[in-house]
Protein backbone atom coordinates (compact mmCIF):
# COMPACT_ATOMS: atom_id res chain seq x y z
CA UNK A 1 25.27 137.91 69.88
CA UNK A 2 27.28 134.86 70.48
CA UNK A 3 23.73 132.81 71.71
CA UNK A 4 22.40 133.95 68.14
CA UNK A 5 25.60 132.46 66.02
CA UNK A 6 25.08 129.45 68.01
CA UNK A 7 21.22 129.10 67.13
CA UNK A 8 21.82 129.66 63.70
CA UNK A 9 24.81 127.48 63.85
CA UNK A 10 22.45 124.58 65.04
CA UNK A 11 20.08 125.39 62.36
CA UNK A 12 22.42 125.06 59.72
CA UNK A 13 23.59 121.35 60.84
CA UNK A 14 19.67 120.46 61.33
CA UNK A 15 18.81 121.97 57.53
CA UNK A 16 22.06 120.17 56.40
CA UNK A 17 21.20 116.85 57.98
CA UNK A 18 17.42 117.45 56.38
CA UNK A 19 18.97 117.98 53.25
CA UNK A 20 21.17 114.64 53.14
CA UNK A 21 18.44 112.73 54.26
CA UNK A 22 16.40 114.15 51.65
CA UNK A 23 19.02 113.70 49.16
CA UNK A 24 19.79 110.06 50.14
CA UNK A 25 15.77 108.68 50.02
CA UNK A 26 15.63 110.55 47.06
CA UNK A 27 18.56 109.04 45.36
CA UNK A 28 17.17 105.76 46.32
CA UNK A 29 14.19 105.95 45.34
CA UNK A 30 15.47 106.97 41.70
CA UNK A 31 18.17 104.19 42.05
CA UNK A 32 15.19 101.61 42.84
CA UNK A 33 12.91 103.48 39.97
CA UNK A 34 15.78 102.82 37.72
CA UNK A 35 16.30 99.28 38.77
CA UNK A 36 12.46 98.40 38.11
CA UNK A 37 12.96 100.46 34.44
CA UNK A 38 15.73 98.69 33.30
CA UNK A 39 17.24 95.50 35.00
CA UNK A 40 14.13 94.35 36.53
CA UNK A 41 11.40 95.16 33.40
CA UNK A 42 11.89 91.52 32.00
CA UNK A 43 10.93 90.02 34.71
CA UNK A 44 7.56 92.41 35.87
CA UNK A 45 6.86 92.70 32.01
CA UNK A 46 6.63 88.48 32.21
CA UNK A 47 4.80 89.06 35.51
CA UNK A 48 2.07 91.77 34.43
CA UNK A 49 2.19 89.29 30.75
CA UNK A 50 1.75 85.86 32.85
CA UNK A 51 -1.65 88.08 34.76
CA UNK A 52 -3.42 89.04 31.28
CA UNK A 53 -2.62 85.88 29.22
CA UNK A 54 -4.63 82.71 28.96
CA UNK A 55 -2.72 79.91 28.51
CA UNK A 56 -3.66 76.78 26.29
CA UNK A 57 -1.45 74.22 25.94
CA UNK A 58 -0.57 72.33 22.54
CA UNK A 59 -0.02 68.67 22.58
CA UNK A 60 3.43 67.63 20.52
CA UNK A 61 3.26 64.65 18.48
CA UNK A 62 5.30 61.76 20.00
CA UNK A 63 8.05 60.29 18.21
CA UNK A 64 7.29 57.60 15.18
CA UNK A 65 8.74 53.73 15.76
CA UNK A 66 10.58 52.26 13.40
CA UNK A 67 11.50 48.93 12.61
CA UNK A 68 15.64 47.66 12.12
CA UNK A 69 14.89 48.75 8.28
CA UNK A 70 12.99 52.02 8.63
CA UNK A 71 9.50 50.26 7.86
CA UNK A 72 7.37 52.75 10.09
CA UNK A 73 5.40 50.87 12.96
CA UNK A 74 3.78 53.69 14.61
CA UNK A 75 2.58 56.85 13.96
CA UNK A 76 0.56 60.10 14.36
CA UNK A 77 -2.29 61.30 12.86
CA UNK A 78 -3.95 65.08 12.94
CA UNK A 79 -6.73 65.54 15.32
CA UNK A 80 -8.46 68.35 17.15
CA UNK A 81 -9.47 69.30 20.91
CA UNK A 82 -12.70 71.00 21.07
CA UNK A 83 -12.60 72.89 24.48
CA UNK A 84 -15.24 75.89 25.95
CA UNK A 85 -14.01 78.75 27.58
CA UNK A 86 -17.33 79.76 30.18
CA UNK A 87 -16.02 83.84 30.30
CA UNK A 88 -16.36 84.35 27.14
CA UNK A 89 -19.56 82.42 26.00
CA UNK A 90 -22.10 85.08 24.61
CA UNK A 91 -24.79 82.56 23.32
CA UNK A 92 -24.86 79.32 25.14
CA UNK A 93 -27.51 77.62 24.01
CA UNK A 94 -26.59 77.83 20.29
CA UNK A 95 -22.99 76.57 21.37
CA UNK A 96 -24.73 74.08 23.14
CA UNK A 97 -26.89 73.25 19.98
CA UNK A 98 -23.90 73.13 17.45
CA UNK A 99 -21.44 70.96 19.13
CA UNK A 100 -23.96 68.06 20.08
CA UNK A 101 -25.00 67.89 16.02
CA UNK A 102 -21.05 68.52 15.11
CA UNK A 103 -19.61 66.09 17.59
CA UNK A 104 -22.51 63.33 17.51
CA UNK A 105 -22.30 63.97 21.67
CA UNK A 106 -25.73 63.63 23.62
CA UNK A 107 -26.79 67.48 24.03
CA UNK A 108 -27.48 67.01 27.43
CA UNK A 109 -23.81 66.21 28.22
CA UNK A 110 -22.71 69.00 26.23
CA UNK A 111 -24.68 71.17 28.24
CA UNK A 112 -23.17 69.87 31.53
CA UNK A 113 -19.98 71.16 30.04
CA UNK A 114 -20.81 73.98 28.59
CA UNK A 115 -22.52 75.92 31.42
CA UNK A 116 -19.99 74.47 33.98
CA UNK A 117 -18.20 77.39 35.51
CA UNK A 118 -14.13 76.45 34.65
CA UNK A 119 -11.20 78.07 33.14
CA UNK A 120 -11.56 75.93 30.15
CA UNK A 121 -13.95 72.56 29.86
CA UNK A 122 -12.87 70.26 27.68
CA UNK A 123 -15.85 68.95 25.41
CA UNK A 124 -13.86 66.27 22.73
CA UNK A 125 -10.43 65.25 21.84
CA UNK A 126 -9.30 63.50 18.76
CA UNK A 127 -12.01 65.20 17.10
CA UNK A 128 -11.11 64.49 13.22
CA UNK A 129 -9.53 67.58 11.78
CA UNK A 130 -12.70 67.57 9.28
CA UNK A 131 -14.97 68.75 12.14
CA UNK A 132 -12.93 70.43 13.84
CA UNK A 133 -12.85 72.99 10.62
CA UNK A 134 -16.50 72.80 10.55
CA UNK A 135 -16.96 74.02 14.38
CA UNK A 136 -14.42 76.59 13.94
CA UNK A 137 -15.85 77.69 10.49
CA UNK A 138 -18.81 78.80 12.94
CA UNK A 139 -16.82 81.20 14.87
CA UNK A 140 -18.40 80.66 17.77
CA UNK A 141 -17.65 82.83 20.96
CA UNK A 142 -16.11 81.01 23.79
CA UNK A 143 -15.63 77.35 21.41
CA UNK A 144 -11.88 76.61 21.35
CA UNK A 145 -10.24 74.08 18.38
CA UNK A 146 -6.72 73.50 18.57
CA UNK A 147 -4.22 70.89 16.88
CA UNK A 148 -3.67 67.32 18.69
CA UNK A 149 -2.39 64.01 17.78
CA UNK A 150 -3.48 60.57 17.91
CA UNK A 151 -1.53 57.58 17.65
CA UNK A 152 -2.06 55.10 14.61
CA UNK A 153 -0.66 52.13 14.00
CA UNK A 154 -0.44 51.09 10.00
CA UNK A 155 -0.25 47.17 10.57
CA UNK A 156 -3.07 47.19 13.00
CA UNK A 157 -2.11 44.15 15.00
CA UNK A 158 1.74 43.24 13.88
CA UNK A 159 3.90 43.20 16.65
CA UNK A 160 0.85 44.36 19.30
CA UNK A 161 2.42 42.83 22.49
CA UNK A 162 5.88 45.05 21.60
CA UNK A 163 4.41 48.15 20.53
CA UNK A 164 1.89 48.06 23.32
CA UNK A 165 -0.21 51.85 22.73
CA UNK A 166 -1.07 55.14 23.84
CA UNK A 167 -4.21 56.43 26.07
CA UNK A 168 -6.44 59.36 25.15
CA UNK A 169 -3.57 61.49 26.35
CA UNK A 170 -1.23 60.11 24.50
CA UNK A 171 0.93 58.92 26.85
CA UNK A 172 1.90 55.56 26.77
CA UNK A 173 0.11 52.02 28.51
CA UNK A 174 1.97 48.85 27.77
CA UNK A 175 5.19 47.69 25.83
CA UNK A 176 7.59 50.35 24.46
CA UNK A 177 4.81 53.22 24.06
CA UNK A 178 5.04 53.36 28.07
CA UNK A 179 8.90 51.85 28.13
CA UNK A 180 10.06 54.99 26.54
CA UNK A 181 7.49 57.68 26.85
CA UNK A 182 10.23 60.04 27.71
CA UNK A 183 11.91 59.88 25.03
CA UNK A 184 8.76 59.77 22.71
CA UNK A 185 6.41 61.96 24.07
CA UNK A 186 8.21 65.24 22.93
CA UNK A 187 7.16 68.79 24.54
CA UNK A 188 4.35 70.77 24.60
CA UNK A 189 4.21 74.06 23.15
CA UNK A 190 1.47 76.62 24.31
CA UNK A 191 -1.07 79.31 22.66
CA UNK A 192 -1.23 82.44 24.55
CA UNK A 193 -4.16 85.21 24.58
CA UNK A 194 -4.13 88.50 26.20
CA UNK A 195 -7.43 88.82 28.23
CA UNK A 196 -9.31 90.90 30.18
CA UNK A 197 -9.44 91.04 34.09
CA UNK A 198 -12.94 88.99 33.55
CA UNK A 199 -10.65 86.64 31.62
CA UNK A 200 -12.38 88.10 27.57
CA UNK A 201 -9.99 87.95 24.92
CA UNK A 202 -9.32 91.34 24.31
CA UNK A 203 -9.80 92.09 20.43
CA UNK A 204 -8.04 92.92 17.86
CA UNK A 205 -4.82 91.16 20.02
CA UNK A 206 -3.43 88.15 18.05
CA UNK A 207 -2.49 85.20 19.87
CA UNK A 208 1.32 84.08 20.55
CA UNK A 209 2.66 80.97 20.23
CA UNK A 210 4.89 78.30 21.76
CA UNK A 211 5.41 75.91 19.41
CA UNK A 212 6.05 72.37 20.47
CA UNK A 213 8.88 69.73 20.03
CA UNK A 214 8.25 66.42 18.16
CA UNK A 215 9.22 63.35 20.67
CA UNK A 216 12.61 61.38 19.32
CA UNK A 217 11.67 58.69 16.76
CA UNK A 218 12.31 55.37 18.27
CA UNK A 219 13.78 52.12 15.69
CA UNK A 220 13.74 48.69 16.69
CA UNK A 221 15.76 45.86 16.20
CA UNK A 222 12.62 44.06 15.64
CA UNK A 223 12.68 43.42 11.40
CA UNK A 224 8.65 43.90 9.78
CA UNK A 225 8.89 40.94 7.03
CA UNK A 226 10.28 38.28 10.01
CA UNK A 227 8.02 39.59 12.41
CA UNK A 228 5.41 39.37 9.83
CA UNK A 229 5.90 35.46 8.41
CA UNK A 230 6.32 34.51 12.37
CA UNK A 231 2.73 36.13 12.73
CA UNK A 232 1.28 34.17 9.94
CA UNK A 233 3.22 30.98 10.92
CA UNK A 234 1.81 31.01 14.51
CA UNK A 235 -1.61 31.62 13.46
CA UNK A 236 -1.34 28.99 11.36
CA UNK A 237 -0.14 26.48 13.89
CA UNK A 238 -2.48 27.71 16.78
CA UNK A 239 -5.35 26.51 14.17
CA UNK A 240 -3.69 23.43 13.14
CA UNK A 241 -3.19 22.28 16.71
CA UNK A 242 -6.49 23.90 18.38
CA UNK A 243 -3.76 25.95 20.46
CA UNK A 244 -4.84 28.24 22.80
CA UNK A 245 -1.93 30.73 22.14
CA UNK A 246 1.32 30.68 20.28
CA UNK A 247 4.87 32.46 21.17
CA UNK A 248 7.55 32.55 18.34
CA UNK A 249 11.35 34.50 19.28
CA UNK A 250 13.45 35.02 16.39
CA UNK A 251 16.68 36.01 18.15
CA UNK A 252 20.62 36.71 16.50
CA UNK A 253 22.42 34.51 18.90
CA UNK A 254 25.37 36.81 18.25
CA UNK A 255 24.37 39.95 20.26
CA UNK A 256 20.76 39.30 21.14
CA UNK A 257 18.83 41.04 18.92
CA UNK A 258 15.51 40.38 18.96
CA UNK A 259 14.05 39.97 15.03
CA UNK A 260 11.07 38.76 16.07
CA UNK A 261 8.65 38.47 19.02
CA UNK A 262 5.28 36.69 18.26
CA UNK A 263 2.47 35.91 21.02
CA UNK A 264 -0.86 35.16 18.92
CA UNK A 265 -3.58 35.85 19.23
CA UNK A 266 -2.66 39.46 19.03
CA UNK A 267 -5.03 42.50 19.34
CA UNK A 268 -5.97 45.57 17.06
CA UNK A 269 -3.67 48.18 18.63
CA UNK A 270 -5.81 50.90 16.78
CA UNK A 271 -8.48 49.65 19.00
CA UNK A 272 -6.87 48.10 21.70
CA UNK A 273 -9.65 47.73 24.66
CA UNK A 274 -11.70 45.63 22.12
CA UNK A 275 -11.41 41.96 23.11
CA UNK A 276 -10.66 39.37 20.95
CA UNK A 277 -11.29 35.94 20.36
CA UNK A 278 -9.33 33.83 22.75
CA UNK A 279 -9.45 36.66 25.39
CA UNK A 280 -13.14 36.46 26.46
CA UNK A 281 -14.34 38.07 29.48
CA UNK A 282 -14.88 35.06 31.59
CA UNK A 283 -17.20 34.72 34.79
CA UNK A 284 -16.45 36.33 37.93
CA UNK A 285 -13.77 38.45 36.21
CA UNK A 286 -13.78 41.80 35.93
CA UNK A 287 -13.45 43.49 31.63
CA UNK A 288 -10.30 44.72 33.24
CA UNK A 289 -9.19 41.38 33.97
CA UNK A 290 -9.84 40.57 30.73
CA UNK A 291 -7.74 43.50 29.04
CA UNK A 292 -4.89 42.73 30.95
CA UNK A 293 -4.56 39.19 29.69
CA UNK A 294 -4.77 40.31 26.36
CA UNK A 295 -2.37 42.66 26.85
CA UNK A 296 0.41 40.43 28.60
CA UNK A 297 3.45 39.31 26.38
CA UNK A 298 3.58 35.79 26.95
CA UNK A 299 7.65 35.74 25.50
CA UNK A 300 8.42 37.91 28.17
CA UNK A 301 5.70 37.06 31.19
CA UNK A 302 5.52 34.09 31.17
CA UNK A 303 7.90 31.08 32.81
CA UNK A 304 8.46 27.92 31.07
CA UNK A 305 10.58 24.27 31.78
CA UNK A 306 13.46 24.19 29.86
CA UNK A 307 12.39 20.79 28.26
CA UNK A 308 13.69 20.68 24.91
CA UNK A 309 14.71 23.79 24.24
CA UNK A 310 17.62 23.49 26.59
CA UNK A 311 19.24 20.29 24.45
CA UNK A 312 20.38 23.10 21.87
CA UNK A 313 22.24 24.45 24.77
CA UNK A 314 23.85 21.32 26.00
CA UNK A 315 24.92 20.08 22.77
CA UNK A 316 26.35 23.52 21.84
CA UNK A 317 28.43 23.18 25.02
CA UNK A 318 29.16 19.30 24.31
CA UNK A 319 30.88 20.68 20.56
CA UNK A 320 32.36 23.68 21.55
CA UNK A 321 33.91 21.50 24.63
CA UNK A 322 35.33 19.10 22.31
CA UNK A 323 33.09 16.11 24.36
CA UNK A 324 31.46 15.08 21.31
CA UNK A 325 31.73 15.37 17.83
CA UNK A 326 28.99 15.80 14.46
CA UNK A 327 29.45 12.07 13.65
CA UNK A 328 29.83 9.78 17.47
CA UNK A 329 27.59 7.33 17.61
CA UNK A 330 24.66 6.45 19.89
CA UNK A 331 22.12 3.67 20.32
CA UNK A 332 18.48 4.73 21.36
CA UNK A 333 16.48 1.92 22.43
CA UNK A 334 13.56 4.61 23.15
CA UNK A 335 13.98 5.21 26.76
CA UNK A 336 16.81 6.07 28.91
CA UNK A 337 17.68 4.73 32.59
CA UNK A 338 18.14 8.05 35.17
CA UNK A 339 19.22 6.31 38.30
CA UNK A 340 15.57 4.50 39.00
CA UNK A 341 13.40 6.03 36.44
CA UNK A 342 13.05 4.80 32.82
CA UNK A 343 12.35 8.52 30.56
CA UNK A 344 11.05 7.51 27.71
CA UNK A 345 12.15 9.43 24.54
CA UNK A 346 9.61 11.02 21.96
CA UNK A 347 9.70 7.95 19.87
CA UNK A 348 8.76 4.91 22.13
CA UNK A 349 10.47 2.18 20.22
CA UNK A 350 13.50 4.12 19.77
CA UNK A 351 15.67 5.54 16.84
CA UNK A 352 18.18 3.08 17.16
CA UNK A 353 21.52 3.86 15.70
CA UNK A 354 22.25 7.35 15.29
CA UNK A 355 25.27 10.03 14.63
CA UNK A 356 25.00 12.75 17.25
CA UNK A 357 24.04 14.85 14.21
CA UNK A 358 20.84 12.88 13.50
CA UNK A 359 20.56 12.55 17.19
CA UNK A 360 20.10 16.52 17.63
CA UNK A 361 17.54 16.55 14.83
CA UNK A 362 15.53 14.01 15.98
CA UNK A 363 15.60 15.78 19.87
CA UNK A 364 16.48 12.15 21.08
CA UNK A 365 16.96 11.53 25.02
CA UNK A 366 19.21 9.40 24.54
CA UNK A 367 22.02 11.82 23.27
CA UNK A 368 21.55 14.23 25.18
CA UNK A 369 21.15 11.36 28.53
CA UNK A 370 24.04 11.19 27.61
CA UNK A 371 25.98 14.12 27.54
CA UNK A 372 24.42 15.43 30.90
């Protein structure tokens, strides 16, 4: 009798230790179901949402450039992207057929394209927004047109060597376009469209969008109608003197600003890998070569000798120094002696007598011999 109270004592604890283990998985289970449900369904619904979607990105426009006065240097203008999604071609050769007469693109490349086996094949950009209506007007399965930007820029060549331009991505090359593509380029936004596991847009599904943000706007220091006359003053000169290139800085000597920055001959920044005159391809050099030296700014590139430039600076010293005043006198026979060598100045038989104001409008050696 007592044997049986302890057997059925032992199979109490053992049904009782079943039971809490039981109990326990079970409550964990629901604890872990109820987890997934509630805190963790954001992130699996973004999951199970990141598997189905396609993803096409949207180019933002980039940020306009200004001048000091708001006179708009640089801008965007409305294109398209023509892109082909392989899954979910259903007649190839009429796509095939459409976009070569559409685009103007050789049908054999269009095929290449078309009937390579990608995600999504890219067939044009900057497409004008005119076509791109046209192509989607046909509705054709698989064919893709969404909204891009290309950079224009309304003066053409003003200010080319500062402004510098974009690429076909719209990122930027040379001069400020690459100085602060950061802070121009904006982001992109994103269209997203549920699929199915063979990557087919499901139907009847709309698609959802991202949209993006517009780059900052950019303004200069740099003022349009100086720049401008500067242009049409260097041009000027670089015919008058048979110049091969001419640099003009118009520069506020109280903070630095730069009003003006002029290296002619400037290029057509709306078609900036088109050479020139005065940037010729020449032998042994490469088109590259040839690009790049149209692209240099000479103001900033370039090293030159003081030479006469540098007398504003030492007679700006000389006054503010007290050395010399507007009306001292000087004698320029049209040289001056520099321990054993005779510099002649600009005007071989001299200007002979001279106030120090005349002196520094005439650039005469003598004066500034002098003060140095």
């Amino acid at each position: 009798m007592q044997q049986r109270q302890v057997t059925q004592s032992h199979h109490r604890k053992k049904n009782a230790i079943i039971f809490l283990m039981i109990f326990f998985i079970t409550a964990f289970l629901i604890g872990r179901l109820v987890y997934l449900m509630v805190w963790g369904s954001s992130y699996y619904g973004d999951k199970a949402t990141d598997i189905h979607e396609r993803e096409r990105e949207i180019k933002a426009a980039r940020g306009c450039i200004y001048d000091r006065n708001g006179v708009l240097l640089a801008s965007n203008e409305t294109v398209c992207t023509i892109s082909v999604i392989h899954s979910q071609l259903t007649d190839a050769e009429t796509v095939i057929r459409e976009l070569s007469n559409l685009l103007e693109i050789d049908e054999q490349t269009v095929r290449k394209k078309v009937e390579k086996v990608s995600s999504r094949e890219k067939i044009a950009s900057n497409v004008p927004i005119e076509t791109g209506d046209q192509i989607r007007n046909r509705k054709l399965d698989g064919v893709k047109v969404d909204e891009d930007y290309k950079r224009v820029y309304p003066y053409g060549n003003l200010a080319s060597k500062i402004l510098g331009f974009t690429g076909g991505d719209n990122q930027g090359i040379v001069g400020l376009e690459v100085q602060y593509d950061k802070e121009l380029e904006g982001q992109p936004g994103k269209i997203l469209t549920l699929t199915d596991a063979k990557g087919i847009e499901l139907e009847g599904v709309g698609e959802r969008r991202k949209e993006p943000v517009v780059g900052n706007d950019l303004y200069l220091t740099i003022d349009y109608n100086i720049q401008k006359y500067c242009m049409q003053e260097a041009e000027k000169l670089m015919e008058q003197k048979q110049a091969e290139s001419v640099q003009i800085l118009v520069m506020n000597p109280q903070n630095g600003e730069m009003y003006a920055s002029v290296d002619v001959p400037e290029f057509d920044l709306n078609s900036p890998f088109t050479l020139v005159d005065g940037y010729e391809q020449k032998e042994g050099a490469t088109k590259q070569d040839a690009l790049n030296n149209m692209w240099r700014n000479r103001c900033i590139n370039d090293t030159y000798e003081p030479g006469s430039i540098f007398k504003i600076i030492t007679a700006s010293a000389a006054l503010e120094e007290g050395v010399v005043t507007e009306e001292d006198q000087f004698y320029c026979p049209g040289y001056i002696t520099v321990e054993d060598r005779r510099i002649r100045c600009a005007r071989v038989r001299g200007h002979g007598s001279e106030s120090f104001a005349v002196g520094l409008q005439n650039s005469c050696k003598q004066v500034y011999g002098i003060l140095t």
